[in-house]
Protein backbone atom coordinates (compact mmCIF):
# COMPACT_ATOMS: atom_id res chain seq x y z
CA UNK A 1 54.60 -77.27 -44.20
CA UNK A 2 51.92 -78.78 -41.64
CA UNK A 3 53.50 -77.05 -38.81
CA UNK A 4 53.59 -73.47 -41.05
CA UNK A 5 50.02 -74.53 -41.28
CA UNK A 6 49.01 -75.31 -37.77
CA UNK A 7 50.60 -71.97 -36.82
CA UNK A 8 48.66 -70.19 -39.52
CA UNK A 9 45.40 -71.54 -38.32
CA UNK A 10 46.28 -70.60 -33.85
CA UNK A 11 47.06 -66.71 -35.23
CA UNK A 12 43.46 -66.88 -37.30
CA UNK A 13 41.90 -68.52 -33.79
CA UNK A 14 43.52 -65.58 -31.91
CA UNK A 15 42.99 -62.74 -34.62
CA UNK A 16 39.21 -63.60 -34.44
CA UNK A 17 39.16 -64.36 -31.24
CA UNK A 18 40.56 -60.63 -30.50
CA UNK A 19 38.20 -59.20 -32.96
CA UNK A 20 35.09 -60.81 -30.84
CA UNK A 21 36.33 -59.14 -27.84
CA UNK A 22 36.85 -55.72 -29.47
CA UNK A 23 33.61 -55.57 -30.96
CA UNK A 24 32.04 -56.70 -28.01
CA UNK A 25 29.82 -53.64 -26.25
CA UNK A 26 31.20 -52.29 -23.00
CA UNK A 27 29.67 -52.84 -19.72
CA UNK A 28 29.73 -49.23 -18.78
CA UNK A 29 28.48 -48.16 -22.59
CA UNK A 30 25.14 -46.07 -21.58
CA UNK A 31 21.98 -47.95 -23.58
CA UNK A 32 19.55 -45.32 -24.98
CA UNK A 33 16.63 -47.36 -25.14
CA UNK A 34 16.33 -47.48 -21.38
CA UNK A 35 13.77 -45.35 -19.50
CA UNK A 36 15.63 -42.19 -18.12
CA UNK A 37 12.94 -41.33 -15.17
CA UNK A 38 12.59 -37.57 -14.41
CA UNK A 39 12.67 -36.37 -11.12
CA UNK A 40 10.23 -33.57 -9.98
CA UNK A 41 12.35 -30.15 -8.51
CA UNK A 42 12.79 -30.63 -4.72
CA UNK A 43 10.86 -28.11 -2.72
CA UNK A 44 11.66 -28.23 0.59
CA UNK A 45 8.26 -27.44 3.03
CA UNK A 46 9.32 -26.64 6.52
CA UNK A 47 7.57 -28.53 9.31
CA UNK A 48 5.27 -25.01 10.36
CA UNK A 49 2.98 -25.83 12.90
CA UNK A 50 2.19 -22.00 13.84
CA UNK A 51 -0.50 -20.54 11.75
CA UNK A 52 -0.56 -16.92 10.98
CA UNK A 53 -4.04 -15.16 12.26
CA UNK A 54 -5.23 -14.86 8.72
CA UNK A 55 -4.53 -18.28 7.88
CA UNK A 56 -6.53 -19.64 10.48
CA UNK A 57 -9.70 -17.13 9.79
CA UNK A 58 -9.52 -18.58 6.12
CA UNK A 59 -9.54 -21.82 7.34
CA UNK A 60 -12.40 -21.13 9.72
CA UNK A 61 -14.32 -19.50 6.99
CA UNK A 62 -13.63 -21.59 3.59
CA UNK A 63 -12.93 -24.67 2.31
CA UNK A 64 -9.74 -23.67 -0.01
CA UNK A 65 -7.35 -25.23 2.51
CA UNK A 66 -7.50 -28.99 2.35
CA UNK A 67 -3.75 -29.35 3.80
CA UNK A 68 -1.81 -26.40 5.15
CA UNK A 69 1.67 -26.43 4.32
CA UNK A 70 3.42 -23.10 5.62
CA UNK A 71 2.70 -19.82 6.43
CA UNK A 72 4.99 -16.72 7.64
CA UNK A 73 4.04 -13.22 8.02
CA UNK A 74 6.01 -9.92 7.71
CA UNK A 75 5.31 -6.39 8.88
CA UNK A 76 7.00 -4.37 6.83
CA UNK A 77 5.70 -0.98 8.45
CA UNK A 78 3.24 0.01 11.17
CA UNK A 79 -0.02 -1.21 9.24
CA UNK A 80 0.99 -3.12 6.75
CA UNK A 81 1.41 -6.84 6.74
CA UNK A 82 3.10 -8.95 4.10
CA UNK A 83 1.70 -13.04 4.73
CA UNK A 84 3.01 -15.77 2.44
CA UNK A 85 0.81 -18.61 2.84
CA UNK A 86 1.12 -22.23 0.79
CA UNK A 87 -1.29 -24.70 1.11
CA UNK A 88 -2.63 -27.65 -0.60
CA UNK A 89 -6.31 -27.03 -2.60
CA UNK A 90 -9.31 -29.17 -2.73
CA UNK A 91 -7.92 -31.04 -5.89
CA UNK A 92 -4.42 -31.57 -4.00
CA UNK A 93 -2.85 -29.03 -6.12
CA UNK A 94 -0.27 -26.90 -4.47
CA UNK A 95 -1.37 -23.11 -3.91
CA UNK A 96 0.99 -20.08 -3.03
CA UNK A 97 -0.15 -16.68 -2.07
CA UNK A 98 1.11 -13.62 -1.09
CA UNK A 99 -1.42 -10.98 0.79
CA UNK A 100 -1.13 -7.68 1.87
CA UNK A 101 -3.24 -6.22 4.70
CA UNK A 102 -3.01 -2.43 4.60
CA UNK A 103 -4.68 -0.33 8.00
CA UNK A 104 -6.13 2.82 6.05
CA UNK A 105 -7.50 4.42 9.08
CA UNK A 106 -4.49 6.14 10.68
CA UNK A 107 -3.65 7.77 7.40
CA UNK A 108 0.09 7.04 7.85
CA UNK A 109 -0.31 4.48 4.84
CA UNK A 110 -2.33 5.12 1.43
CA UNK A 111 -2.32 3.68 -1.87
CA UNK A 112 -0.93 5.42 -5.01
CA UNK A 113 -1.70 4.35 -8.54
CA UNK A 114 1.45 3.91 -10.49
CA UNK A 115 2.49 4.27 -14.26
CA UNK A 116 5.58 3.38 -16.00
CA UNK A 117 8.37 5.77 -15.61
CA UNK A 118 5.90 8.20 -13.57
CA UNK A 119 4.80 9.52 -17.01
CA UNK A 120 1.74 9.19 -19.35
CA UNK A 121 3.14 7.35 -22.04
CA UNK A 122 1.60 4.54 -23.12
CA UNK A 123 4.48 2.04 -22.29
CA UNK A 124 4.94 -0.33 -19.80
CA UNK A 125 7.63 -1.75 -17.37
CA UNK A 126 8.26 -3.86 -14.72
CA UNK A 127 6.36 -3.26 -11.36
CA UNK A 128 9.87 -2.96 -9.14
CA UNK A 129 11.27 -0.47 -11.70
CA UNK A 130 7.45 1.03 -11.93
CA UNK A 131 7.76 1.64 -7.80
CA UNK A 132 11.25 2.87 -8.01
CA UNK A 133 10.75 5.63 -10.57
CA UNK A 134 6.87 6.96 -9.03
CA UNK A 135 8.21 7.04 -5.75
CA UNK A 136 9.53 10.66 -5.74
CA UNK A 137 6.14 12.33 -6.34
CA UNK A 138 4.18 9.76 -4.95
CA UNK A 139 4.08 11.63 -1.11
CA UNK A 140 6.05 9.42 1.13
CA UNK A 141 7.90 6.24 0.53
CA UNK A 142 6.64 3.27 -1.41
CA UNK A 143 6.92 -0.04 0.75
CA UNK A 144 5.27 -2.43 -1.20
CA UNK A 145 3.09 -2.73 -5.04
CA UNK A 146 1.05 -5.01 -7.27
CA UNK A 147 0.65 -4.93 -10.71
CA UNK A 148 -2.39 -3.48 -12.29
CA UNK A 149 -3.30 -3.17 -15.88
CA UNK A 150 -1.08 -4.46 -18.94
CA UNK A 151 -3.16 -3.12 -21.99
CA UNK A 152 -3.90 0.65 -22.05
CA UNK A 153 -7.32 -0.57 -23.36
CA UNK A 154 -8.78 0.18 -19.65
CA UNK A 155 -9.20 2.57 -18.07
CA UNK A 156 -6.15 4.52 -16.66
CA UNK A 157 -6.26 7.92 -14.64
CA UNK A 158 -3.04 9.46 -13.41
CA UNK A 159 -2.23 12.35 -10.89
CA UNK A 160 -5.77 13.44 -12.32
CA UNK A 161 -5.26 13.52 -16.11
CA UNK A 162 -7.29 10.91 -17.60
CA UNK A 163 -5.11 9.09 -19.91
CA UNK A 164 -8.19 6.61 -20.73
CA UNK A 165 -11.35 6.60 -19.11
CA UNK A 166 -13.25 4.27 -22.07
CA UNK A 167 -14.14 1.64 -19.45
CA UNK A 168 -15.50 3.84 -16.21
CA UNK A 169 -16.82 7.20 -18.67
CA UNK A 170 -20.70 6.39 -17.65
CA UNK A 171 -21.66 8.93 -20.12
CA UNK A 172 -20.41 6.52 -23.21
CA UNK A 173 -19.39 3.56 -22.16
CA UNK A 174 -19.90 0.48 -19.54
CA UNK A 175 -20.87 0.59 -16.23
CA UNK A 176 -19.90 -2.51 -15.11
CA UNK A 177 -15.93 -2.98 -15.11
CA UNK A 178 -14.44 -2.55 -12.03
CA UNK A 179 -11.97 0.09 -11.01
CA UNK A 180 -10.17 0.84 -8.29
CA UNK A 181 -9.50 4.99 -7.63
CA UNK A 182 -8.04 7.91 -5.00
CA UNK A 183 -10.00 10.43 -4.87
CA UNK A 184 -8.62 13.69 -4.86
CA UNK A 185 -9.06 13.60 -0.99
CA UNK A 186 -7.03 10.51 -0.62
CA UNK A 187 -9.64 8.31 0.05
CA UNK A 188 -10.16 5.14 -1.99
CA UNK A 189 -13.02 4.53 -3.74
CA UNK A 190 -14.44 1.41 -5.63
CA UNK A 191 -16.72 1.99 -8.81
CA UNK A 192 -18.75 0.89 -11.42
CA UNK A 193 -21.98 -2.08 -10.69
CA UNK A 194 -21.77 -5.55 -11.35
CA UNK A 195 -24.86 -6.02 -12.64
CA UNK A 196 -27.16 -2.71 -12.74
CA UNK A 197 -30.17 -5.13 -13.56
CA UNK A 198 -29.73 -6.05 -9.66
CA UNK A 199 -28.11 -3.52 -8.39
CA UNK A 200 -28.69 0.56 -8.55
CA UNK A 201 -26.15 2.04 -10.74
CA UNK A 202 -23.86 4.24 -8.27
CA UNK A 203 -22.73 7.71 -10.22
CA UNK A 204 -19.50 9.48 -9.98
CA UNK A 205 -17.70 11.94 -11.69
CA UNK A 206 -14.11 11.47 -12.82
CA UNK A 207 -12.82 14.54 -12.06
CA UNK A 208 -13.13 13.56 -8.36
CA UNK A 209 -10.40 11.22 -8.77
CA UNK A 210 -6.81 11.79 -8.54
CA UNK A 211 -6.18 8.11 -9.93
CA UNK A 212 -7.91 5.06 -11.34
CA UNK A 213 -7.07 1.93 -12.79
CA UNK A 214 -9.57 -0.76 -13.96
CA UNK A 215 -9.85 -4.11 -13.71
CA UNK A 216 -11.04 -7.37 -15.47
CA UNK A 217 -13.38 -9.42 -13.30
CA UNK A 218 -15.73 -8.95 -9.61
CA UNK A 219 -15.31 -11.04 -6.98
CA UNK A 220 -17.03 -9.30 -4.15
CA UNK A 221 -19.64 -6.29 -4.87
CA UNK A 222 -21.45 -4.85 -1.79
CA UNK A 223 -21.01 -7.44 0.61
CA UNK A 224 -22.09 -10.10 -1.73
CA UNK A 225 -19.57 -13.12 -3.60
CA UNK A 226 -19.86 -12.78 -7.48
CA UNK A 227 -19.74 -16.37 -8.72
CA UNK A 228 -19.20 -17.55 -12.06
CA UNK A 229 -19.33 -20.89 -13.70
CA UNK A 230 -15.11 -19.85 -15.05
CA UNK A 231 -13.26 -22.80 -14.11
CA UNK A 232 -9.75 -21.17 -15.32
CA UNK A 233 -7.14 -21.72 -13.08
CA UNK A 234 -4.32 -19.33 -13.08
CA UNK A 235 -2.02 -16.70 -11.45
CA UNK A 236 -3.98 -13.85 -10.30
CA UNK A 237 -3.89 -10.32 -8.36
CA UNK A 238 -6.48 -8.99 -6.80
CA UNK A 239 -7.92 -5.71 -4.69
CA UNK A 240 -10.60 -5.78 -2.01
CA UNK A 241 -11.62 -2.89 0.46
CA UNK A 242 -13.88 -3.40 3.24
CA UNK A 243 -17.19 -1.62 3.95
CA UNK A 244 -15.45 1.52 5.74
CA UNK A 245 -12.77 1.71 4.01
CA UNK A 246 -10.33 1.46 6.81
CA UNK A 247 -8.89 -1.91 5.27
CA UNK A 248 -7.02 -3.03 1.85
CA UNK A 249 -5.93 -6.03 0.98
CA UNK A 250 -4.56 -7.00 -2.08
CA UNK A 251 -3.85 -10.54 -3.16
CA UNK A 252 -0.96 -12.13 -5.46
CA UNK A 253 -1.38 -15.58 -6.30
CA UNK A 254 1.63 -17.56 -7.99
CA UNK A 255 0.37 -19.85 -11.34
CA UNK A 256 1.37 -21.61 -13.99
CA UNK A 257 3.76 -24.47 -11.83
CA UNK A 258 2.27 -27.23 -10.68
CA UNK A 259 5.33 -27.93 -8.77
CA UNK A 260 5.03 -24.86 -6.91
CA UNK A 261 1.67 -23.15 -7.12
CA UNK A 262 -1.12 -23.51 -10.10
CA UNK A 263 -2.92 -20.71 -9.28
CA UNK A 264 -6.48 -19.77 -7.93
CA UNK A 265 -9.56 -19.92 -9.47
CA UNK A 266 -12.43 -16.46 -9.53
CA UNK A 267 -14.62 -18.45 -6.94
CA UNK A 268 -11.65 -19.02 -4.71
CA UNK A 269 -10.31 -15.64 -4.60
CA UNK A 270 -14.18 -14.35 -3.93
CA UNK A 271 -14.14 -16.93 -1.09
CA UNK A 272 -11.01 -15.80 0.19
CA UNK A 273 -11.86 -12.04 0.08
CA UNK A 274 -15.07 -13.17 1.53
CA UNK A 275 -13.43 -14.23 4.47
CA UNK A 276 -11.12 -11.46 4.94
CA UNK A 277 -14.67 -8.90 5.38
CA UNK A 278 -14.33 -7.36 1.92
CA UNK A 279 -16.84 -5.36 0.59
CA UNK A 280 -15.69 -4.74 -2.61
CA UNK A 281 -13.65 -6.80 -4.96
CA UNK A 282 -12.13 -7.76 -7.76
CA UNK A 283 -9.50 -9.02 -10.29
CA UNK A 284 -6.66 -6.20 -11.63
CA UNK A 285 -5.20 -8.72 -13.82
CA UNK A 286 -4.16 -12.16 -14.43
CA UNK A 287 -0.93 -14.58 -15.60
CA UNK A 288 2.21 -13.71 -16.33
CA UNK A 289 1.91 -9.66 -15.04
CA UNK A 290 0.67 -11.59 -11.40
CA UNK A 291 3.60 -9.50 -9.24
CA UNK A 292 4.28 -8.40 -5.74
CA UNK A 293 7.40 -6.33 -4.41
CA UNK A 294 8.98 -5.24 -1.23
CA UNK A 295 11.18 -2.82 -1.04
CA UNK A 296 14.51 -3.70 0.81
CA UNK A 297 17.03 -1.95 2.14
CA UNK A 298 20.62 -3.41 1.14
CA UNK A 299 24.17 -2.85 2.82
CA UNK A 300 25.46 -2.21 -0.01
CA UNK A 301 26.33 1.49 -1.29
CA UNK A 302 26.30 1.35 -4.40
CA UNK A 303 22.74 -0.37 -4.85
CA UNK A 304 21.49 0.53 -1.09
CA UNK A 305 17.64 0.13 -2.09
CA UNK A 306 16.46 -3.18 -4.10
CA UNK A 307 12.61 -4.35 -5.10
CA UNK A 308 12.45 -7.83 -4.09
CA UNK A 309 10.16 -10.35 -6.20
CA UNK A 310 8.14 -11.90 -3.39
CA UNK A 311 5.63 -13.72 -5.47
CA UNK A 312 7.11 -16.40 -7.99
CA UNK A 313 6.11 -15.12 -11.75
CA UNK A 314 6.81 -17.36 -14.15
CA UNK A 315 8.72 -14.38 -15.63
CA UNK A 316 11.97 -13.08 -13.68
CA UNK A 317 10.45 -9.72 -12.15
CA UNK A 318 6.67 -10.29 -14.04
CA UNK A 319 6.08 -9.27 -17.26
CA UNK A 320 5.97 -5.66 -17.74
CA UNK A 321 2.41 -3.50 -17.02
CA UNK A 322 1.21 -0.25 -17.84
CA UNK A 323 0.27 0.84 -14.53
CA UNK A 324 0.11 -0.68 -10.81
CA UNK A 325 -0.81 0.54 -7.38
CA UNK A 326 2.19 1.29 -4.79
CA UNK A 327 1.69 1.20 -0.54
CA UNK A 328 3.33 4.57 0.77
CA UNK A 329 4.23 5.41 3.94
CA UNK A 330 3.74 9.05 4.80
């Protein structure tokens, strides 16, 4: 009986002994109260040590640049110049831009405003697709485009039928949003005052123009910066023309990732247009339409032509837009 009873009591000892160790947690068991620390996306900056001309004159000329990180430039035809630059700002915030610089005066290049699907519906659609289907009767070949408006609330002129002219009609309406328009000459042409308590109201007449779009904010009028006290911060695209008209640029600025870019603010972008000589100014649109495309030739036949995104939208492509302005090569 007392051995029956010892042997009782060594298979309890073991039996708990076995349950300790089963219940016991594993060493490799993850623990969910611990800290998981997030690490930041890696973007790789290449050691660049060769600026681009128009990085160094908007170095020499503004303050925007506190650290330069990399800059590469592309000519995509005779006259026109594709630059990516990336820099750090004056708040250490990481800045990407894409700029355009389009020679005007030989005439072999000219801008074309753009609508979706070439027609005069009031739709809109990505700026690649935009390019693709207004390239037949736009004259030549589109190289390269920017979006322009995204509400048909501006004011919106196409191959000379004015769709909606309620923010440039002087007879009714404002005279101080900007727009940017072809005459029917093919010259480019600027309107509208910024303030026509300072300034003389310039007149035109719409049926001059061939195309228009508007846009939202100055940045440059007549040689002069137009500051404001705005301190938004935020993807942006932007026109300017300089005082003969023999240069365009026009400006894409990635926002919205701190990571990669934030954006620019409307001083900045009147600083920077300042630098590059422009006359005349100002902001098409802003956010998530923010877009620039190249056209690319591919070497493959059944998709031989693709419009590469080379600005970073926080969108795949950029949100859709009623109208845009395309670079054509005669």
């Amino acid at each position: 009986m007392k051995r029956k009873t010892i042997l009782s009591s060594v298979l309890l000892c073991i039996s708990c002994i076995s349950i300790f160790y089963s219940c016991k947690q594993r060493d490799d068991y993850p623990s969910f109260d611990d800290t998981v620390e997030e690490t930041a996306p890696v973007d790789p900056i290449p050691d660049d040590k060769q600026l681009e001309a128009v990085t160094k004159t908007i170095m020499e000329r503004t303050d925007l640049i506190k650290t330069f990180l990399v800059d590469s430039s592309v000519t995509i035809s005779t006259g026109l110049v594709r630059t990516h630059l990336r820099y750090v700002n004056k708040l250490d915030q990481r800045v990407s831009l894409q700029l355009l610089k389009v020679d005007l005066s030989s005439k072999a290049l000219f801008p074309t405003i753009m609508s979706a699907f070439d027609d005069y519906l009031y739709v809109s659609q990505p700026i690649g697709d935009m390019a693709k289907y207004n390239e037949s009767r736009s004259g030549g070949e589109i190289l390269a485009a920017i979006n322009a408006a995204l509400s048909s609330t501006v004011s919106y002129i196409k191959n000379g039928r004015q769709i909606n002219v309620s923010t440039s009609n002087i007879k009714t309406k404002e005279k101080t949003r900007p727009f940017f328009a072809i005459r029917k000459d093919g010259s480019p042409y600027v309107g509208n005052c910024v303030d026509t308590t300072k300034f003389t109201f310039e007149p035109y007449d719409l049926n001059q123009f061939g195309g228009l779009v508007s846009g939202t904010n100055w940045v440059r009028y007549r040689g002069y910066s137009v500051l404001t006290t705005s301190e938004v911060v935020q993807a942006v695209t932007a026109i300017g023309l300089s005082a003969d008209k023999k240069t365009m640029y026009a400006l894409v600025v990635d926002g919205g990732d701190t990571n990669f870019s934030v954006g620019i603010g409307l001083n900045d972008v009147a600083a920077l247009m300042g630098a590059l000589d422009s006359y005349d100014a100002f902001v098409l649109n802003s956010g998530a339409t923010s877009v620039m495309v190249q056209k690319t030739l591919t070497a493959d036949p059944f998709n031989p032509i693709v419009w590469n995104t080379v600005s970073k939208p926080l969108t795949a492509g950029g949100s859709a837009s009623i109208s845009g302005i395309g670079f054509v090569k005669r």
